[in-house]
Protein backbone atom coordinates (compact mmCIF):
# COMPACT_ATOMS: atom_id res chain seq x y z
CA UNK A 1 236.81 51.14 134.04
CA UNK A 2 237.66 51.33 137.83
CA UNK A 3 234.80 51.91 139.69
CA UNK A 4 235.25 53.10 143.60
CA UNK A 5 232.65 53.78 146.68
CA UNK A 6 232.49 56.22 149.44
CA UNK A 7 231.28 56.15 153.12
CA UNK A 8 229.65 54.35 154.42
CA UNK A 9 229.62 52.28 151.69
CA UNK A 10 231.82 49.41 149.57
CA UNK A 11 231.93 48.58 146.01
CA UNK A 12 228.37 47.21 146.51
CA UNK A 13 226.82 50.83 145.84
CA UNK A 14 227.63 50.02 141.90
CA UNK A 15 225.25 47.24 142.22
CA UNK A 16 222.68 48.74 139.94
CA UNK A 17 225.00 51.29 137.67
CA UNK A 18 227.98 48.40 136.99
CA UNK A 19 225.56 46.12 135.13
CA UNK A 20 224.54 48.70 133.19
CA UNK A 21 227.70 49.82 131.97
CA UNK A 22 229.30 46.67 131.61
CA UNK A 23 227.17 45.92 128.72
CA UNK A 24 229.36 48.17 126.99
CA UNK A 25 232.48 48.24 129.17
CA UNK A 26 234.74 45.85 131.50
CA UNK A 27 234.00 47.08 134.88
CA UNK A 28 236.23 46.76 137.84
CA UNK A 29 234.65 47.31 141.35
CA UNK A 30 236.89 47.51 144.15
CA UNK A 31 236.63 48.18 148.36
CA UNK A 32 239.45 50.77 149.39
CA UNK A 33 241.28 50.03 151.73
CA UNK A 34 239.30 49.35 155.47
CA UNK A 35 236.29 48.87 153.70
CA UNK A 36 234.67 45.46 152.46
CA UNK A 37 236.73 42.60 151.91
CA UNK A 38 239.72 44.73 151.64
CA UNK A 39 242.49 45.14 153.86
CA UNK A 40 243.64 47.65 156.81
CA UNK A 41 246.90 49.02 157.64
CA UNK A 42 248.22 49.07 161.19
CA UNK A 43 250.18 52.50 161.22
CA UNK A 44 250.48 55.62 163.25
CA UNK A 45 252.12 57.36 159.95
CA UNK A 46 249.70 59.56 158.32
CA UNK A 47 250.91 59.24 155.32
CA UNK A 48 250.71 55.66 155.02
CA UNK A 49 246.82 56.41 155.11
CA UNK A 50 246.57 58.98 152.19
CA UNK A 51 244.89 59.34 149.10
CA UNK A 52 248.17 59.26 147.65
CA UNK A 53 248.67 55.47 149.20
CA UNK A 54 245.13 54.47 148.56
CA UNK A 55 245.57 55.72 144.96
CA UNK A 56 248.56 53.55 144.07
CA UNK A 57 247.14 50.54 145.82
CA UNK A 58 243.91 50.98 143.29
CA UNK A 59 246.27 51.52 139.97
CA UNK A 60 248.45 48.48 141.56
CA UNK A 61 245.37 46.07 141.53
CA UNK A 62 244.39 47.40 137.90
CA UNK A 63 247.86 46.50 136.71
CA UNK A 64 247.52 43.07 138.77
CA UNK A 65 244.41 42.46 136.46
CA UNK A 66 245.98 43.55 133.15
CA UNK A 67 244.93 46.80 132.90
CA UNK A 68 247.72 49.62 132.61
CA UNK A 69 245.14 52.21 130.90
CA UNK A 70 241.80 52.70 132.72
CA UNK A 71 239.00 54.98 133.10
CA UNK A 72 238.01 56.00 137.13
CA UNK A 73 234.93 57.00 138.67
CA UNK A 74 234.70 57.93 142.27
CA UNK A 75 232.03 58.98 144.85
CA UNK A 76 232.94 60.39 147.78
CA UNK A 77 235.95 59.52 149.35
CA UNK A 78 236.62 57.35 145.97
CA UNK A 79 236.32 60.37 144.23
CA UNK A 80 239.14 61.47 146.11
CA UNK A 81 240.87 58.35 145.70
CA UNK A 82 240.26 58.49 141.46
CA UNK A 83 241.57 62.11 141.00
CA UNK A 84 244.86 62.00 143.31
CA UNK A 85 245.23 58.81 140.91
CA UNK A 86 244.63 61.23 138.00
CA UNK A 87 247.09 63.46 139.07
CA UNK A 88 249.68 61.13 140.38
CA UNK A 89 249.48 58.69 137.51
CA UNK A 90 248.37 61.08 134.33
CA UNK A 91 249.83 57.62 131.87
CA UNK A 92 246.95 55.25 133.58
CA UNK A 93 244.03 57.31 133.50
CA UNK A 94 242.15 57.70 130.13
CA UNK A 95 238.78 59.30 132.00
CA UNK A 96 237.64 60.32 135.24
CA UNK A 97 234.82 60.85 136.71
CA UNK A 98 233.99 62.48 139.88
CA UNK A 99 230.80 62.05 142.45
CA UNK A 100 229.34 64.78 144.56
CA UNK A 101 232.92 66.05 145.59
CA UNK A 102 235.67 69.41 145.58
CA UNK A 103 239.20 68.81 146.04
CA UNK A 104 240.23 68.29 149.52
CA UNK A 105 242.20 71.33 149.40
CA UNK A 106 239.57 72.75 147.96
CA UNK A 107 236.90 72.24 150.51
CA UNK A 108 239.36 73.26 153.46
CA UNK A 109 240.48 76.43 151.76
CA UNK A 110 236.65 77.36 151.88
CA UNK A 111 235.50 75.87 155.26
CA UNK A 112 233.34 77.77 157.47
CA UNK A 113 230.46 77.50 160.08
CA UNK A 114 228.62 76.06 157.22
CA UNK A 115 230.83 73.03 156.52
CA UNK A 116 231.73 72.49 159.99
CA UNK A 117 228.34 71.34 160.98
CA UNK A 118 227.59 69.99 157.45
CA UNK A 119 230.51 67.80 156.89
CA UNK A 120 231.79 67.19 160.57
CA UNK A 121 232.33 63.68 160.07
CA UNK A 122 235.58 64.99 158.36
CA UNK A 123 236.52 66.38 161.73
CA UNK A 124 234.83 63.92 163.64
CA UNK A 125 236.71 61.19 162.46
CA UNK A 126 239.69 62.96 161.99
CA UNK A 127 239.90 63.74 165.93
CA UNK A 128 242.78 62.03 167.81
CA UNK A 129 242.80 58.28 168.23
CA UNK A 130 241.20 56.18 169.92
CA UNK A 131 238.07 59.44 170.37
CA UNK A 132 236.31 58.55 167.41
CA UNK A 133 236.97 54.47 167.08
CA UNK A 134 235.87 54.13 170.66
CA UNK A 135 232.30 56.65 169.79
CA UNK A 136 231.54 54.21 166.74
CA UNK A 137 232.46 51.09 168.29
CA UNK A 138 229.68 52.28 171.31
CA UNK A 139 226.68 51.93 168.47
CA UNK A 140 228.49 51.02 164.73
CA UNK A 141 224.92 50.91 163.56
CA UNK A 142 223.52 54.30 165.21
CA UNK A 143 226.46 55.56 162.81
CA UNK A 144 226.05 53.72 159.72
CA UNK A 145 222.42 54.83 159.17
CA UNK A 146 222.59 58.05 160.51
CA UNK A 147 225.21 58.91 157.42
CA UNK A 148 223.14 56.55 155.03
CA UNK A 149 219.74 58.32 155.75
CA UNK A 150 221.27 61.76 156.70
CA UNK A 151 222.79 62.31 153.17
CA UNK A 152 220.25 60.62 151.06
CA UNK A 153 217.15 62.62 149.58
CA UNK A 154 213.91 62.37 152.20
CA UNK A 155 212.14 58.74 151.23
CA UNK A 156 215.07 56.69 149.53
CA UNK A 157 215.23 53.54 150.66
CA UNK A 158 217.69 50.53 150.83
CA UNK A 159 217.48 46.86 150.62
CA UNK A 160 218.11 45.31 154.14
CA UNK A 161 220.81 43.08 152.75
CA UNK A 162 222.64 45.95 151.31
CA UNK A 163 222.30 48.33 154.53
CA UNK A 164 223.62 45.38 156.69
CA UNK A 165 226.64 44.49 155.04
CA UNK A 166 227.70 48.77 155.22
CA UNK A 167 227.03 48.06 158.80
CA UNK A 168 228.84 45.35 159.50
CA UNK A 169 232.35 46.36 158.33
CA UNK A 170 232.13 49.13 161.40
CA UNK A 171 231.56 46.08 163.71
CA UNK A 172 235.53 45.60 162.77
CA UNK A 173 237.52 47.94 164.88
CA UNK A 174 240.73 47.11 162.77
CA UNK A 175 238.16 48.71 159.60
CA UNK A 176 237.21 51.54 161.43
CA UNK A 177 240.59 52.74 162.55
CA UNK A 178 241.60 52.78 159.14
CA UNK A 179 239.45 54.44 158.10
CA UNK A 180 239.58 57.14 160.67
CA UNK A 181 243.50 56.99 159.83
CA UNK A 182 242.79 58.22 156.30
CA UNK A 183 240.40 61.17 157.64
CA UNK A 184 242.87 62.66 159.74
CA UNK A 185 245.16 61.72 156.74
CA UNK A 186 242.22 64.27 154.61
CA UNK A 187 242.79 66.46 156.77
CA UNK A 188 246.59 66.63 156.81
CA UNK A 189 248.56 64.89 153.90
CA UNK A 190 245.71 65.32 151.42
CA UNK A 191 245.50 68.73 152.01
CA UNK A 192 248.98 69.46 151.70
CA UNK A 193 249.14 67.05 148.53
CA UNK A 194 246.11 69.46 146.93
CA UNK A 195 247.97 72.61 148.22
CA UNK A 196 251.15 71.95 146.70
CA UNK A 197 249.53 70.70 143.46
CA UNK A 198 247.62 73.76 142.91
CA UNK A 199 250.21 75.94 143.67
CA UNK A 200 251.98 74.41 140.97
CA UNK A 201 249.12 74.09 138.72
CA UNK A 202 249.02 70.75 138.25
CA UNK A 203 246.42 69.64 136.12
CA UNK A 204 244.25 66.57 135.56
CA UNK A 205 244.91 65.78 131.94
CA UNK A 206 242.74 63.46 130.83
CA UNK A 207 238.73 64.29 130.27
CA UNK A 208 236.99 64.89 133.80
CA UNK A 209 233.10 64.49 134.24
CA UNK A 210 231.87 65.96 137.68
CA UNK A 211 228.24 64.92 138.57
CA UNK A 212 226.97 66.14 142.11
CA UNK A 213 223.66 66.19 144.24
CA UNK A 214 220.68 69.16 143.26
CA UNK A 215 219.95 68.96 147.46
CA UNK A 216 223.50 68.33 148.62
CA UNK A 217 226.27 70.63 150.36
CA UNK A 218 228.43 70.38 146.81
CA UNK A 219 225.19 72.29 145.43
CA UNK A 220 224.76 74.98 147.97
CA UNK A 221 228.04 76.24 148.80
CA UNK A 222 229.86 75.53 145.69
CA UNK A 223 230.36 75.94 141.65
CA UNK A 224 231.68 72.55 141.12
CA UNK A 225 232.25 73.07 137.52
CA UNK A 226 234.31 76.52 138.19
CA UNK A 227 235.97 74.55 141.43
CA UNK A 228 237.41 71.81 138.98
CA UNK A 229 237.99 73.65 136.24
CA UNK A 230 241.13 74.83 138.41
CA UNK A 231 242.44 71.50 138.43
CA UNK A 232 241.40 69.83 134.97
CA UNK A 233 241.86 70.99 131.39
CA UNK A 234 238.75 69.53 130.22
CA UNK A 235 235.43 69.36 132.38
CA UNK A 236 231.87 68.68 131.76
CA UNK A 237 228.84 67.69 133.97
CA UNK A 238 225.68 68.69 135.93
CA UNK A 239 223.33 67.72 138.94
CA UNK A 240 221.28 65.03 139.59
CA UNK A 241 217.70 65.39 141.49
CA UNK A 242 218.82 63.16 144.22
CA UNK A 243 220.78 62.94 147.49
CA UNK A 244 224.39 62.15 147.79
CA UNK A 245 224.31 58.55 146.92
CA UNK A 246 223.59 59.34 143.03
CA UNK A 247 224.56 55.35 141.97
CA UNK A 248 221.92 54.07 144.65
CA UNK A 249 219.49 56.90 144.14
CA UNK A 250 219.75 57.40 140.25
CA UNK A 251 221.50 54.69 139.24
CA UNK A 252 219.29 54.63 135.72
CA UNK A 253 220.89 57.99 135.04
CA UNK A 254 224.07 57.93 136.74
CA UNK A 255 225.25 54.91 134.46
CA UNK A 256 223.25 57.09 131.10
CA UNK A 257 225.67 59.94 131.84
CA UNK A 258 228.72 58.02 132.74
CA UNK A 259 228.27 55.88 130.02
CA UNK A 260 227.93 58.65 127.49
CA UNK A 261 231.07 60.63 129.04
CA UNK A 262 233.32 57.81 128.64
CA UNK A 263 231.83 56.80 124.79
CA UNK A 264 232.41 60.62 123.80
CA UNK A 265 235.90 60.92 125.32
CA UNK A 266 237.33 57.12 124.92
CA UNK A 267 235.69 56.84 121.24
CA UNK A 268 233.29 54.08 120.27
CA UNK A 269 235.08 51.19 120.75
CA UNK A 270 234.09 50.00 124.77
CA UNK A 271 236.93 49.39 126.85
């Protein structure tokens, strides 16, 4: 299984979820593109910065490492990443799973008031270049734990070690203009992508799990399981007591309910 992080994270928010599953599974944890050890793309094209790119660059590694047929889960923006991959490449993807997200499409079609103060990092960073990358590059770690503490449930806490290395990658102004490249991408391409998919009614084929936050915005303005059951012919899943970062918050019962998603719809035999 591919395994893929959100903001402002890298593949290090598996830390305590991929040991668990890989007792039963091989597990593949990857940093998307401008995050990590991964790396940018210097491009004024939009679409060079989509889900659509970031997508086949994931399903290109997995090949890379042997693996043609894969389970995905996503939070956040890899959540994005792992159902455009879904869609796009229906032959790769056995299983996906999806944390605390919509659709892009989805979540524009409904924005209001509401999700323009909730979520206005997705406009934030999305502004024109060089507004936001010269903001962030003023106080990279003002940023960093204002998103990590904003979205997590009131008292979680996490390890120094871990908080600095989600820091440090916004120290890289090559990182963060990617990754502002791919929110104005959201906000453009993606949306488009989802718009034209669902008027088509395109499907995700294989089995979808969609896990989301009790306390989050996903929760309170949504019906995640009605949402996705527009784009997927088979959906399951529920909340979690936690904050957005379900992995680093409830990562004993994140990797329970992955882990028995994947052994009811993938059979007994682990991957």
């Amino acid at each position: 299984m591919l395994l893929l992080h959100g903001i402002p994270q890298t593949h290090l928010m598996w830390r305590l979820v991929a040991p668990q599953l890989a007792r039963d599974f091989t597990v593949v944890a990857t940093d998307l593109r401008g995050y990590g050890s991964s790396g940018c793309v210097d491009s004024a094209d939009t679409r060079r910065h989509s889900m659509r790119e970031l997508a086949r660059e994931q399903r290109e590694a997995m090949a890379a490492l042997g693996y043609d047929h894969f389970a995905v889960v996503g939070h956040d923006r890899g959540a994005r990443c792992a159902y455009r991959m879904a869609l796009d490449h229906p032959g790769s993807i056995t299983a996906l799973s999806v944390l605390d997200v919509v659709p892009t499409g989805e979540a524009f079609a409904h924005a209001d008031a509401a999700f323009a103060l909730g979520f206005w990092v997705w406009s934030f960073l999305a502004a024109p270049a060089l507004i936001p990358e010269t903001l962030i590059q003023g106080a990279p770690d003002f940023f960093v734990d204002h998103l990590l503490d904003g979205w997590a449930a009131p008292h979680h806490t996490i390890e120094t070690d871990i908080r600095t290395a989600y820091r440090q990658q916004f120290h890289d102004p090559e990182r963060v203009a990617t990754i502002c490249q791919q929110y104005r991408a959201a906000a453009t391409v993606d949306r488009a992508d989802d718009e034209a998919d669902r008027d088509d009614y395109r499907k995700v084929q294989a089995p979808v799990q969609v896990l989301w936050s009790q306390h989050g915005a996903v929760d309170a303005w949504y019906d995640p399981i009605a949402i996705w059951k527009r784009w997927a012919t088979n959906v399951e899943g529920r909340s979690l007591p936690c904050g957005h970062f379900l992995p680093e918050e409830q990562p004993d019962l994140t990797a329970q309910l992955l882990r028995t998603f994947l052994m009811d719809n993938l059979g007994s035999t682990p991957l």
